[in-house]
N, C-alpha and C. Protein backbone atom coordinates (compact mmCIF):
# COMPACT_ATOMS: atom_id res chain seq x y z
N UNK A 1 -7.18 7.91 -17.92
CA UNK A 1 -5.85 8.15 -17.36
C UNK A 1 -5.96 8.25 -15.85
N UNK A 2 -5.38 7.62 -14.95
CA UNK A 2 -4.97 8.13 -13.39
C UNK A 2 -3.61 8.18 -13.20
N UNK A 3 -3.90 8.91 -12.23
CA UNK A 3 -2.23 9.68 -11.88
C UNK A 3 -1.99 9.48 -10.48
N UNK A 4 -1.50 8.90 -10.12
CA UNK A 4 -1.20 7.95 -8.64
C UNK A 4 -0.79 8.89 -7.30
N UNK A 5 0.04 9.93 -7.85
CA UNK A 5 0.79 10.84 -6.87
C UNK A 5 1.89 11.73 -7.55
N UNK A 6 2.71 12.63 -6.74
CA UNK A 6 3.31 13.54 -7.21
C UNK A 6 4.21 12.52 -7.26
N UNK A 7 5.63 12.54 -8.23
CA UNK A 7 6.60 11.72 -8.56
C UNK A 7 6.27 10.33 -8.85
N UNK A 8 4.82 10.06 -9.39
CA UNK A 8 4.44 8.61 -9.34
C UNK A 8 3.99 8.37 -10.85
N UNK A 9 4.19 7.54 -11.22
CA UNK A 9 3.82 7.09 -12.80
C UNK A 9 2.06 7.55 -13.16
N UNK A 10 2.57 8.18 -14.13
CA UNK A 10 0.34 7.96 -14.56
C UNK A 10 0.39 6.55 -15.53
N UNK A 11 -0.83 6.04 -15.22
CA UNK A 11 -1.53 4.94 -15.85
C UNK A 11 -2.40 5.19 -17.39
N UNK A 12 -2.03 5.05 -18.26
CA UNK A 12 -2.86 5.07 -19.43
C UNK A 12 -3.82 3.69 -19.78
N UNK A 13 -5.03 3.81 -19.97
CA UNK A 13 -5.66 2.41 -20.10
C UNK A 13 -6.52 3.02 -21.80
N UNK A 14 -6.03 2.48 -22.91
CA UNK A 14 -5.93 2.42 -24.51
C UNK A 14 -7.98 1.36 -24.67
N UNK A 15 -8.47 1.63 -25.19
CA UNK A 15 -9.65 0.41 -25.47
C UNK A 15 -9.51 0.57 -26.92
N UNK A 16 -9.32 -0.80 -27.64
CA UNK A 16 -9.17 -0.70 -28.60
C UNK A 16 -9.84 -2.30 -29.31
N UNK A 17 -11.48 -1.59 -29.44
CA UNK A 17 -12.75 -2.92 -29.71
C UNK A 17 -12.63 -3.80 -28.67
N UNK A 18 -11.99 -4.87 -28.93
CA UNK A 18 -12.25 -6.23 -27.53
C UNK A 18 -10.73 -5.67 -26.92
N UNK A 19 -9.50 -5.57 -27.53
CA UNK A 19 -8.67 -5.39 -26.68
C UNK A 19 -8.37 -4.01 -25.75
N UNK A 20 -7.57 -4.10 -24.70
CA UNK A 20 -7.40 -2.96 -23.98
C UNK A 20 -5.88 -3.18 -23.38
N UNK A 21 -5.01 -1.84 -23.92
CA UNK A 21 -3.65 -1.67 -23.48
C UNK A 21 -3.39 -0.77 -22.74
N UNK A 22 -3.16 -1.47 -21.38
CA UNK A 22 -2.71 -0.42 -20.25
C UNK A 22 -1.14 -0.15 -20.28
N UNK A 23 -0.68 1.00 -20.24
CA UNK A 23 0.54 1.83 -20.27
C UNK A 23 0.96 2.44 -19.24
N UNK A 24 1.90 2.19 -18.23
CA UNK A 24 2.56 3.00 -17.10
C UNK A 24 3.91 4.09 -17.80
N UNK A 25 3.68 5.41 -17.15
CA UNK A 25 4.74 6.29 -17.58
C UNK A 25 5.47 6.97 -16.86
N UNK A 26 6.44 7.45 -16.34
CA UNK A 26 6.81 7.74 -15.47
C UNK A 26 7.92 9.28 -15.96
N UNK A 27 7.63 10.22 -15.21
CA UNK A 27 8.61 11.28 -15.94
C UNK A 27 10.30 11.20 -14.86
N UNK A 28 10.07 10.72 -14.06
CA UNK A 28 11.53 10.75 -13.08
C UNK A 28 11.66 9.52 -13.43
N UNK A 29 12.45 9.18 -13.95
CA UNK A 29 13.58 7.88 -14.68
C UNK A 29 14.28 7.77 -13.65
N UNK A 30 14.95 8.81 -12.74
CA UNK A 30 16.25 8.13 -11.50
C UNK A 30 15.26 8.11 -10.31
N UNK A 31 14.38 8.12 -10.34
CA UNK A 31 13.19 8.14 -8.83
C UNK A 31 13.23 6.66 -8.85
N UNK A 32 13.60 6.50 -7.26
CA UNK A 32 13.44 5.00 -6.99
C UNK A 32 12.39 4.10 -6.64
N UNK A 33 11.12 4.93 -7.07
CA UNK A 33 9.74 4.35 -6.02
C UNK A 33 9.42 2.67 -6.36
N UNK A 34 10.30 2.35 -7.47
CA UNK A 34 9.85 0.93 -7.77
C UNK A 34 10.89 0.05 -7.59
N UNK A 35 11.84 0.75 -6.86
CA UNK A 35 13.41 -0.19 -7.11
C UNK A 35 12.79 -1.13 -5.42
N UNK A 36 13.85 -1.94 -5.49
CA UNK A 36 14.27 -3.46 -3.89
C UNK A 36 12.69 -3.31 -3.52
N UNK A 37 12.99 -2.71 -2.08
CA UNK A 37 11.67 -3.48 -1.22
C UNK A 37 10.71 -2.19 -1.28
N UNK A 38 11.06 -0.86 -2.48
CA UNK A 38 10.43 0.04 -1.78
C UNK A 38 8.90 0.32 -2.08
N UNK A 39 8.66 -0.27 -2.89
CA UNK A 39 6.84 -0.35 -3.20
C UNK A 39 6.42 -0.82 -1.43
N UNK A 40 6.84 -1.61 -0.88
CA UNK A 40 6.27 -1.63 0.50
C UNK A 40 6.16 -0.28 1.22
N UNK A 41 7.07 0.39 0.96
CA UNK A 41 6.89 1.62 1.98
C UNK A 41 5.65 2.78 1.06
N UNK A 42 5.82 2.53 -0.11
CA UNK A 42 4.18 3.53 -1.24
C UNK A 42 3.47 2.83 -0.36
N UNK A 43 3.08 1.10 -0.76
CA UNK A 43 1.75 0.58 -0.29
C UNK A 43 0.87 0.73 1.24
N UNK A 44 2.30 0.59 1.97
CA UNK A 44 2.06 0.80 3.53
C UNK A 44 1.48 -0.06 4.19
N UNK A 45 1.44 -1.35 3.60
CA UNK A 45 0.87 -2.28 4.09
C UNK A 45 2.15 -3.66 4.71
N UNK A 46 2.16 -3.09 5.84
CA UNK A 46 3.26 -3.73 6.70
C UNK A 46 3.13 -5.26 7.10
N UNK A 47 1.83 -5.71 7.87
CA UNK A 47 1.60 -6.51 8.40
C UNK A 47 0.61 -7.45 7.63
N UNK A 48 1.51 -9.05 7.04
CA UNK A 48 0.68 -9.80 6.25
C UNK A 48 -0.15 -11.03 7.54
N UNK A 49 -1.16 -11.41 7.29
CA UNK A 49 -1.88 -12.22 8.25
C UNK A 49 -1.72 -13.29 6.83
N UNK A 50 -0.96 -14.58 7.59
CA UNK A 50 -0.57 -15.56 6.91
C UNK A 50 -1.74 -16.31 6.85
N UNK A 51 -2.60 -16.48 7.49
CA UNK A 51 -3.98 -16.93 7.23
C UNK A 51 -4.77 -16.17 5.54
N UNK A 52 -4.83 -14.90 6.38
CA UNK A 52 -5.57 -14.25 5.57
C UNK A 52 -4.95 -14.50 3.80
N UNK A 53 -3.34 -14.61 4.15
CA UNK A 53 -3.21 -14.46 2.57
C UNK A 53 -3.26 -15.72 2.25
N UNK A 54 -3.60 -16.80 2.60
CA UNK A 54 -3.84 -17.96 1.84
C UNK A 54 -5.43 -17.88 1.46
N UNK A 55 -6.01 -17.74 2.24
CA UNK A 55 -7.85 -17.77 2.07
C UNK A 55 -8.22 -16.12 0.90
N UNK A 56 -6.76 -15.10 0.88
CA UNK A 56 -7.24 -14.54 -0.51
C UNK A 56 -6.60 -15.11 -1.70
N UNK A 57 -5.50 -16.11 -1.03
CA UNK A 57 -5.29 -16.63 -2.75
C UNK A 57 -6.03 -17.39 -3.18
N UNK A 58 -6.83 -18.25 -2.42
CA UNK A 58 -7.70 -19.39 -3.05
C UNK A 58 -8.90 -18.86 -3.41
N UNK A 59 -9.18 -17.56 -3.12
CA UNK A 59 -10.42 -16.78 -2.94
C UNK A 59 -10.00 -16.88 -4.73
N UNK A 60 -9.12 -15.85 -5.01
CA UNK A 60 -8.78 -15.16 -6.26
C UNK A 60 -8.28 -16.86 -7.39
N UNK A 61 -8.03 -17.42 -6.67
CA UNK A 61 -7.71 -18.70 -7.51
C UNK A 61 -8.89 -18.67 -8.24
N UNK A 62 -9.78 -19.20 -7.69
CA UNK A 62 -11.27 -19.94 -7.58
C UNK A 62 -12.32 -18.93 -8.70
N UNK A 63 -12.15 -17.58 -8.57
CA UNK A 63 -13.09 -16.55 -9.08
C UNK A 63 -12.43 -15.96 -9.99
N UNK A 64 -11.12 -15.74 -10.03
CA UNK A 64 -10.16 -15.72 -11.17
C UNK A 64 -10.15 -13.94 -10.65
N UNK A 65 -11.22 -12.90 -11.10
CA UNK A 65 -11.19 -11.73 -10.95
C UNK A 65 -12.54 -10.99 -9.73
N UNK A 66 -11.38 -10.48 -9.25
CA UNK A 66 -12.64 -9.58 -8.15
C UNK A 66 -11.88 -8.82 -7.33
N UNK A 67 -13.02 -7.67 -7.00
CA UNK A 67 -12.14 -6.36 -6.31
C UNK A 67 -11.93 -6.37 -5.02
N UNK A 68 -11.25 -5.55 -4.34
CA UNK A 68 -10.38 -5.79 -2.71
C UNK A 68 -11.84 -6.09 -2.08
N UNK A 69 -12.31 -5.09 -2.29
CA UNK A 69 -14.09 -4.93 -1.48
C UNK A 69 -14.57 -6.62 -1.53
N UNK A 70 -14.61 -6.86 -2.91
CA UNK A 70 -15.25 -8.50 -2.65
C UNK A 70 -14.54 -9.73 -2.28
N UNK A 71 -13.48 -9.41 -2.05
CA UNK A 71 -12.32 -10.14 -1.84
C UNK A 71 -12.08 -10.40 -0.06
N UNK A 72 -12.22 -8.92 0.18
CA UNK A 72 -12.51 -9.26 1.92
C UNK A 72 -13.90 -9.55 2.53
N UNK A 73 -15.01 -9.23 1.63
CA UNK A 73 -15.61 -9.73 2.07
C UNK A 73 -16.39 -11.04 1.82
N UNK A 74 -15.47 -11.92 0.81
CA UNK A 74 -15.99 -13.63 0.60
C UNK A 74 -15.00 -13.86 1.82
N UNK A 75 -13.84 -13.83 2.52
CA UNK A 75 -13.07 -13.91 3.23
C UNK A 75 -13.16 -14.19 4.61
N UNK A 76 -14.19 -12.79 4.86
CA UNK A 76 -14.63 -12.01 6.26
C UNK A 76 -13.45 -11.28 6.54
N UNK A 77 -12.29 -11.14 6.20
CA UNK A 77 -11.26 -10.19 6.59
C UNK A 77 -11.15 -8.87 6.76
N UNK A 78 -10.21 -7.66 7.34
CA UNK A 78 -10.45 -6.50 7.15
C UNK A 78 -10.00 -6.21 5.89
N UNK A 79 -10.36 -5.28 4.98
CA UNK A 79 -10.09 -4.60 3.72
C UNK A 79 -8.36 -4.27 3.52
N UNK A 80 -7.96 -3.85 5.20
CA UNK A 80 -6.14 -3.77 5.35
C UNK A 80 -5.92 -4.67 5.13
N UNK A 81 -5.76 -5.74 5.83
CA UNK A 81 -5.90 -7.18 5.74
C UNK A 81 -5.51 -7.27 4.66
N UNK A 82 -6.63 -7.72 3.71
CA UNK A 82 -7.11 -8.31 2.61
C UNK A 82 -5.99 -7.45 1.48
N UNK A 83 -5.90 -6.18 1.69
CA UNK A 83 -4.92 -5.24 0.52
C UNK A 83 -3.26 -5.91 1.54
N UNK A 84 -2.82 -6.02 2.23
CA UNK A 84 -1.93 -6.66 2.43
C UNK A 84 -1.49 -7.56 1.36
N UNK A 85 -2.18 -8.35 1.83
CA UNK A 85 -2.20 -9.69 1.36
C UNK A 85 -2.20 -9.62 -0.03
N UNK A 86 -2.74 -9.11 -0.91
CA UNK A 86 -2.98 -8.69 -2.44
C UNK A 86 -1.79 -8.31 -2.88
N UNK A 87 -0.91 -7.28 -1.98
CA UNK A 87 0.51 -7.05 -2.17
C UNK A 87 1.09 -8.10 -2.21
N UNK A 88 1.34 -8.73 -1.36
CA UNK A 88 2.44 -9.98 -1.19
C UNK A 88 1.89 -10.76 -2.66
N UNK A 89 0.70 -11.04 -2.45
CA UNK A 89 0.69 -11.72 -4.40
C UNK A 89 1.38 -11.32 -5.68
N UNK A 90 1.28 -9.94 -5.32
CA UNK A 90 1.31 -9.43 -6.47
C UNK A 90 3.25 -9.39 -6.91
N UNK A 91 3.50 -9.21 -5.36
CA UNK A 91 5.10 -8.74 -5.34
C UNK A 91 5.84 -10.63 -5.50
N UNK A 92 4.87 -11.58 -5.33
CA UNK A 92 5.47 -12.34 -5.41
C UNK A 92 5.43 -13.51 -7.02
N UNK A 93 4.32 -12.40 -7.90
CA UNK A 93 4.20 -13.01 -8.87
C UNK A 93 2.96 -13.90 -9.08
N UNK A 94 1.94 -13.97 -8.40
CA UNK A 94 1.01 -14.56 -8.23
C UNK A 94 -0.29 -14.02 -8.30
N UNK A 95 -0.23 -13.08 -8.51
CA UNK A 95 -1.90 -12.13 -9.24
C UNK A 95 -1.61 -10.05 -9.97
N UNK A 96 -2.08 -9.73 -10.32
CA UNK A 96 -1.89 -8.74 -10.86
C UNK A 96 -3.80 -7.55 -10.64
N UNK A 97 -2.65 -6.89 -10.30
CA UNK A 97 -4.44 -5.67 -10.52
C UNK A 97 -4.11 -4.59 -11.88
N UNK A 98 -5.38 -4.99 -12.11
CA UNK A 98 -6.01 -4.38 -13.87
C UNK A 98 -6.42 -3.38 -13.27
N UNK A 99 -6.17 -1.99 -13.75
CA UNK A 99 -6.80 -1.04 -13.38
C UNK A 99 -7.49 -0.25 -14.14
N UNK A 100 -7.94 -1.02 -15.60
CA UNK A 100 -8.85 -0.75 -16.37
C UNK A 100 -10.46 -1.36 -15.90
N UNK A 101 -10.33 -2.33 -14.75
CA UNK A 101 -11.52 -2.70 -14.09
C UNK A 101 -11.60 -2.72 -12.86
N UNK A 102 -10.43 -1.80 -11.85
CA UNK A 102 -10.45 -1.55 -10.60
C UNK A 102 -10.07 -3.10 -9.85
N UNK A 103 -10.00 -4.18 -10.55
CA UNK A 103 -9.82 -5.34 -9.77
C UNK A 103 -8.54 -6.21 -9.99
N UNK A 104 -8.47 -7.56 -9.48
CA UNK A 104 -7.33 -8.27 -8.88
C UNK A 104 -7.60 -9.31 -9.70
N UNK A 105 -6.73 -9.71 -10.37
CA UNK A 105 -6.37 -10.97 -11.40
C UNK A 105 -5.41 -12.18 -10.81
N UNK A 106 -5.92 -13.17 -10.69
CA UNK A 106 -5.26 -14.48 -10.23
C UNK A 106 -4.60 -14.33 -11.48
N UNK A 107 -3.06 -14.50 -11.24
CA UNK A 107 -2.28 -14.55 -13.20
C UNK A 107 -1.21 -15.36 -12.35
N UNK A 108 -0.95 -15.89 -12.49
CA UNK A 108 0.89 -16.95 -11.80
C UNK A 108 1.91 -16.43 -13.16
N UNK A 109 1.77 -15.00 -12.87
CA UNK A 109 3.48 -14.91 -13.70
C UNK A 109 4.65 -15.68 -13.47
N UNK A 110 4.62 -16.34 -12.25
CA UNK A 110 5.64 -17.22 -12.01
C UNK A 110 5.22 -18.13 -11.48
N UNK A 111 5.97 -19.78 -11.85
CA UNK A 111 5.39 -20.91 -11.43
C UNK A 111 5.17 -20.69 -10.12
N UNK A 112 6.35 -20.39 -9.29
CA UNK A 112 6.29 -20.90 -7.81
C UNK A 112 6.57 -19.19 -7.30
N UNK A 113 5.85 -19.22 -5.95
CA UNK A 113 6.04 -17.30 -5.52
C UNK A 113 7.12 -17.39 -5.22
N UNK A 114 7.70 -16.06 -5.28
CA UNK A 114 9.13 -15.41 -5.12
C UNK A 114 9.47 -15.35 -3.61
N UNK A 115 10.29 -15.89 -2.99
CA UNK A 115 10.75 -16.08 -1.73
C UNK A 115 11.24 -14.91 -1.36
N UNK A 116 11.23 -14.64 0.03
CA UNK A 116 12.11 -13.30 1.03
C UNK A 116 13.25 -13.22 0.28
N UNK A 117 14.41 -13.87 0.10
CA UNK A 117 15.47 -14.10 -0.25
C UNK A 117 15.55 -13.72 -1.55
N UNK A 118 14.71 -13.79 -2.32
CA UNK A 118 14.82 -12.82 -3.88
C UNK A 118 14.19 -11.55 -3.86
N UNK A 119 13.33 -11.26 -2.78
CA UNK A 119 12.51 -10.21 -3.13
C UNK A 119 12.90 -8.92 -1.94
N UNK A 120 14.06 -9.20 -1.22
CA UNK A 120 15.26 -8.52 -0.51
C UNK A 120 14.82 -8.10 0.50
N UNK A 121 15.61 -7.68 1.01
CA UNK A 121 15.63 -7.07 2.88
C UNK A 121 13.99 -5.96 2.48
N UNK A 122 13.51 -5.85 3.74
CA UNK A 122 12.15 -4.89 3.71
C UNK A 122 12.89 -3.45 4.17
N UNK A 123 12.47 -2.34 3.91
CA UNK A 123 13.35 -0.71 4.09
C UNK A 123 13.16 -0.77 6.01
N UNK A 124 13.92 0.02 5.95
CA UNK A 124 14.39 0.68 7.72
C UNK A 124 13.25 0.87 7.72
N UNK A 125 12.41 1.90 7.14
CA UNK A 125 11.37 2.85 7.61
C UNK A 125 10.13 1.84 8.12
N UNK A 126 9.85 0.74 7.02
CA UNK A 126 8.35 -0.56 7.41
C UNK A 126 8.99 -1.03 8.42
N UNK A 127 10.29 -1.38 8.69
CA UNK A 127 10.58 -2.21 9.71
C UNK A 127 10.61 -1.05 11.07
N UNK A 128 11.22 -0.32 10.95
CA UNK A 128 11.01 0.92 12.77
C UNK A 128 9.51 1.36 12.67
N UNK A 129 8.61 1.24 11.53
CA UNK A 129 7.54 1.79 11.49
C UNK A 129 6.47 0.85 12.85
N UNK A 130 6.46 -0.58 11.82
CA UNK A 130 5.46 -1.67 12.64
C UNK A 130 6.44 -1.74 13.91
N UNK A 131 7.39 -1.63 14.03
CA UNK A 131 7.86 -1.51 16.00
C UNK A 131 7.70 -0.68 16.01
N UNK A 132 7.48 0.64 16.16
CA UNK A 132 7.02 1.91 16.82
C UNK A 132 5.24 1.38 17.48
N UNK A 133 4.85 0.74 15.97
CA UNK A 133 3.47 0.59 16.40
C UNK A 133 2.99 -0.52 17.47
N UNK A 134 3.90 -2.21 17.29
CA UNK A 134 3.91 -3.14 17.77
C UNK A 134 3.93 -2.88 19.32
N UNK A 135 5.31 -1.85 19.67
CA UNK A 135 5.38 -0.92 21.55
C UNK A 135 4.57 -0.25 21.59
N UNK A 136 3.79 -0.03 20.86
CA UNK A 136 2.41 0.81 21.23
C UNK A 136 2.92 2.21 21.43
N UNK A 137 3.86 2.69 20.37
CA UNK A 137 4.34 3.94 20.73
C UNK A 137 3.83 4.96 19.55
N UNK A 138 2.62 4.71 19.54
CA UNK A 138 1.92 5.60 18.35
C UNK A 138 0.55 6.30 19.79
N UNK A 139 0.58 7.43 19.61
CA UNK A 139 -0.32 8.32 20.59
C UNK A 139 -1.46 9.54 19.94
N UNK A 140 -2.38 9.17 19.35
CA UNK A 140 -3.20 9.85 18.84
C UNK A 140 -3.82 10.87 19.38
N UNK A 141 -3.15 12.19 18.88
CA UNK A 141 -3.22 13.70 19.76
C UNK A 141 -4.65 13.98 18.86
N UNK A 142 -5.43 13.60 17.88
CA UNK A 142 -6.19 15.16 17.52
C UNK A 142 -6.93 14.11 16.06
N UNK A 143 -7.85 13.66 15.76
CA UNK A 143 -8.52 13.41 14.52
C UNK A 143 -9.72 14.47 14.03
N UNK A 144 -9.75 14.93 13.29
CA UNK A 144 -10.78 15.67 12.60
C UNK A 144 -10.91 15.48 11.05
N UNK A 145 -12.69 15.65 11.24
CA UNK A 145 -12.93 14.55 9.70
C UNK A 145 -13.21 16.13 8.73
N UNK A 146 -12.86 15.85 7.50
CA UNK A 146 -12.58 16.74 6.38
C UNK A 146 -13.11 16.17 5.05
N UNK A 147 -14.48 16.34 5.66
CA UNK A 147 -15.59 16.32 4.46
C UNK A 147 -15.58 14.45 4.78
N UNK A 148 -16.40 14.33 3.24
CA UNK A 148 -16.93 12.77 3.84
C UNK A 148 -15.88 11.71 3.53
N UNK A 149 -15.17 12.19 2.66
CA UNK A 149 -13.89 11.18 2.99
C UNK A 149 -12.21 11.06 3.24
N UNK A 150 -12.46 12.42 3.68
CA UNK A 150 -10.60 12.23 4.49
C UNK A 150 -10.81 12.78 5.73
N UNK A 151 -9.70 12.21 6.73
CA UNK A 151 -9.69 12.37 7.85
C UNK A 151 -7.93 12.92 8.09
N UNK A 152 -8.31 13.68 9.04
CA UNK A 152 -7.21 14.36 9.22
C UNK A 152 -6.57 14.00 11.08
N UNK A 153 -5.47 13.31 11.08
CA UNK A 153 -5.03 12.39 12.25
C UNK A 153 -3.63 13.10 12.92
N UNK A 154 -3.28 13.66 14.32
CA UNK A 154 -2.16 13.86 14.68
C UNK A 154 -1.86 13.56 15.62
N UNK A 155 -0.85 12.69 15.42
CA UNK A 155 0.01 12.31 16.56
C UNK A 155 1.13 12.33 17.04
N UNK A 156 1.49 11.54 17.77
CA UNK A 156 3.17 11.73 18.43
C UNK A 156 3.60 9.69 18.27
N UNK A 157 4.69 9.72 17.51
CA UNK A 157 5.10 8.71 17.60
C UNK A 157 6.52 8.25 18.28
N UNK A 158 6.66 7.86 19.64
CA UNK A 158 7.77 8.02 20.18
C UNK A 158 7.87 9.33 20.84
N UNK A 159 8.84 9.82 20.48
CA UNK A 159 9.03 11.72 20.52
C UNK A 159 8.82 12.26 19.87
N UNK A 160 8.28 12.36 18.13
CA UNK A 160 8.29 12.63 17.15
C UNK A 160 6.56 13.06 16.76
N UNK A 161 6.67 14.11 16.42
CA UNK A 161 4.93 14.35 16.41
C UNK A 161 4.83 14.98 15.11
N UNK A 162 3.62 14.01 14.36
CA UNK A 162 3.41 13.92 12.91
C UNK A 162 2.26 14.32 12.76
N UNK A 163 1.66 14.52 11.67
CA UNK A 163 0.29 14.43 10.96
C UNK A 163 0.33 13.78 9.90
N UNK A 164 -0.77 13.05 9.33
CA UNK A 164 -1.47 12.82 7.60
C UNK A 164 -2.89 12.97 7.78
N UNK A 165 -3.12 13.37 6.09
CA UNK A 165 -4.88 13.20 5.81
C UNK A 165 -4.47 11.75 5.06
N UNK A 166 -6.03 10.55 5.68
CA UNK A 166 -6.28 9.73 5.40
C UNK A 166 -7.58 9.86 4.32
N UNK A 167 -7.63 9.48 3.25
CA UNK A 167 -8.28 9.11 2.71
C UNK A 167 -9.61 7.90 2.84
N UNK A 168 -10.81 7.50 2.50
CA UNK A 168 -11.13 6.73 2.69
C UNK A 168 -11.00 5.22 3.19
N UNK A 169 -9.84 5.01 1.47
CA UNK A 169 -8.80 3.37 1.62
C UNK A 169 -7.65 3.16 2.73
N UNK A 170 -7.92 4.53 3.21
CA UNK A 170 -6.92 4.61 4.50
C UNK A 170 -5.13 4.76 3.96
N UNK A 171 -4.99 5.40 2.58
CA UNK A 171 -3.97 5.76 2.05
C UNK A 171 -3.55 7.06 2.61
N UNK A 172 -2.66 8.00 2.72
CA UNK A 172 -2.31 9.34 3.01
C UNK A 172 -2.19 10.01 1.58
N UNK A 173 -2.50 11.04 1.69
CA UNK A 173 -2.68 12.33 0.57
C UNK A 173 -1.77 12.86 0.90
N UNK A 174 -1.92 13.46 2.42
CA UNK A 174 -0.99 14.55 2.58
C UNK A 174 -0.36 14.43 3.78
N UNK A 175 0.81 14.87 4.12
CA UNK A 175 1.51 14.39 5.65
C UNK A 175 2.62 15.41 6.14
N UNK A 176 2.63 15.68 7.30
CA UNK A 176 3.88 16.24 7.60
C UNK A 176 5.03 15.73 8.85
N UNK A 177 5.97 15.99 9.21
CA UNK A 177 7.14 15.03 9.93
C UNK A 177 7.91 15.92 9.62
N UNK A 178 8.94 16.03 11.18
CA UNK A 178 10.11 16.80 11.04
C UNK A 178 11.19 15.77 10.94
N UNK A 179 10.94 14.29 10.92
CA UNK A 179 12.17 13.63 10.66
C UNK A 179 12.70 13.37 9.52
N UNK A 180 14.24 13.18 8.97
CA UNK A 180 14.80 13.49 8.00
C UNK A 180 14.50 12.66 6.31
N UNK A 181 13.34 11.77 6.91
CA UNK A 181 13.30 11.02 5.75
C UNK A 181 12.21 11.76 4.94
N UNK A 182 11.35 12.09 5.96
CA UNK A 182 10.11 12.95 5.68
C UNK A 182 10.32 14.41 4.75
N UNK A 183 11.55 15.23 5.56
CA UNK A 183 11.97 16.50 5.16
C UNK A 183 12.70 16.38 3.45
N UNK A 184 13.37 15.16 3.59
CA UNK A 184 14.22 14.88 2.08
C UNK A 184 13.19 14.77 1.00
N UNK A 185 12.59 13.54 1.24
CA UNK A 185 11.66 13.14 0.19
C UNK A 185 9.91 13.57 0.28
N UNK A 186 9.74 13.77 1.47
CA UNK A 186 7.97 14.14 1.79
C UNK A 186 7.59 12.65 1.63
N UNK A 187 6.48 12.51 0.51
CA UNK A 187 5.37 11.29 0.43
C UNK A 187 6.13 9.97 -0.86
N UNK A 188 7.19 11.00 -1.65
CA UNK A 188 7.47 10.38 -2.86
C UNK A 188 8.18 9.40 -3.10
N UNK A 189 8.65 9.08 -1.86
CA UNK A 189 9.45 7.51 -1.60
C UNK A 189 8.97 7.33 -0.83
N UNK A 190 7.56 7.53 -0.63
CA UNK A 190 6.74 6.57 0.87
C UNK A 190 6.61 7.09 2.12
N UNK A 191 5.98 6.62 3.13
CA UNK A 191 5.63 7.11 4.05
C UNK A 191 7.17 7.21 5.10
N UNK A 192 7.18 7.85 6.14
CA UNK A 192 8.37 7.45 7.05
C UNK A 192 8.14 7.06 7.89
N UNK A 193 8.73 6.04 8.54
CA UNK A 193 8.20 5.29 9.53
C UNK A 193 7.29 5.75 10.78
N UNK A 194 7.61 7.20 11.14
CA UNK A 194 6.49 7.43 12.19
C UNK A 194 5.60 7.39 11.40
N UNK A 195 5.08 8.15 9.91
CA UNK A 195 3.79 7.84 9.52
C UNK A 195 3.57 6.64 9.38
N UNK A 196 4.17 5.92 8.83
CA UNK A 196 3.41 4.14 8.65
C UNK A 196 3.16 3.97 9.94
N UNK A 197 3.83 3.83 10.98
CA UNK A 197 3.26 3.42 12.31
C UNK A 197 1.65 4.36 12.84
N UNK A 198 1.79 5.38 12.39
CA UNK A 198 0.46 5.91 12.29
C UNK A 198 -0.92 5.15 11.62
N UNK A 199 0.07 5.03 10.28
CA UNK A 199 -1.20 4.55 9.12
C UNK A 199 -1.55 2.95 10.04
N UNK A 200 -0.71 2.36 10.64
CA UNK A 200 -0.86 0.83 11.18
C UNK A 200 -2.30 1.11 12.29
N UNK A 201 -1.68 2.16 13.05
CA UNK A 201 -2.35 2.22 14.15
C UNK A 201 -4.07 3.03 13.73
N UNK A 202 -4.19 3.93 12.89
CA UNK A 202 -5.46 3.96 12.02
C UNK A 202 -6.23 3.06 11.41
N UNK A 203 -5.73 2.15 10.33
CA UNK A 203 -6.05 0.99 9.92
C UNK A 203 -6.06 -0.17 10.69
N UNK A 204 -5.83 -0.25 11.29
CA UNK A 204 -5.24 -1.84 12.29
C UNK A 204 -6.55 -2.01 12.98
């Protein structure tokens, strides 16, 4: 079983002899974390390198299954990068991650990928996030590391002065923000744009 986050579906993975049935469950039925564009703002992965995501689809074409780790590095890409790019597949119907083997499945659920235009406007927050970061208005006040794999990052984005702990994969655990998207929801509909512009400017 894994359990993704607070308000986030747990994963059941069933083995049953050769077959194996993975099960998503979710106890908030009106929680929107999977509705329009908002899995972009969970994933946090703003910026696709149109290069990069062609050389991981042919990567994943070609090998059928393999994990982000081997994926950026048949590539040479960064691991952000490379999980970018894995999103846009995935959101567009063109590979799937098994998380009964930690890895990325070339699958074409759909003949042809799903265009901007079906897969809808991207949220306020990714879009003011990567311009906060793009003006270079992300200012890193304070990093301190917290044990061997989270890091703890504070800054000022704009006028607005935030914190998160980063995790290894460079995901946030934990975060704080006095702006109103932050105060409503916290982490459970995603980061808010000063943090993503954070997470950009960490990862990037």
């Amino acid at each position: 079983m894994r359990l993704l986050g607070s308000g986030m579906p747990s994963l059941w993975t069933v083995r049953m002899g050769e077959l194996r049935f993975v099960l998503g469950l979710s106890g908030w039925t009106t929680n929107d974390w999977a509705s329009g564009a908002q899995l972009d703002v969970l994933v946090g992965d703003t910026l696709v390198d149109v290069d990069v995501l062609a050389r991981v689809e042919d990567t994943l074409r070609r090998e059928r299954t393999l994990t982000r780790a081997q994926i950026a590095s048949d590539i040479g890409a960064p691991e952000s990068a490379t999980r970018a790019a894995l999103h846009r597949l995935c959101k567009q119907g063109q590979a799937i991650f098994d998380y009964a083997t930690n890895a990325y499945r070339y699958r074409q659920i759909l003949d042809a990928p799903l265009g901007e235009e079906l897969l809808g406007p991207e949220p306020a927050e990714v879009r003011d996030g990567r311009r906060h970061f793009l003006e270079r208005d992300v200012k890193v006040l304070r990093r301190e590391a917290l044990g061997a794999t989270r890091t703890l990052y504070v800054a000022r984005v704009n006028a607005t002065e935030c914190e998160a702990v980063f995790d290894a994969d460079g995901q946030i655990s934990k975060a704080r923000c006095p702006c109103a998207h932050h105060q409503h929801a916290g982490l459970r509909k995603g980061p808010c744009r000063h943090l993503i512009a954070l997470r950009l400017q960490v990862t990037g």
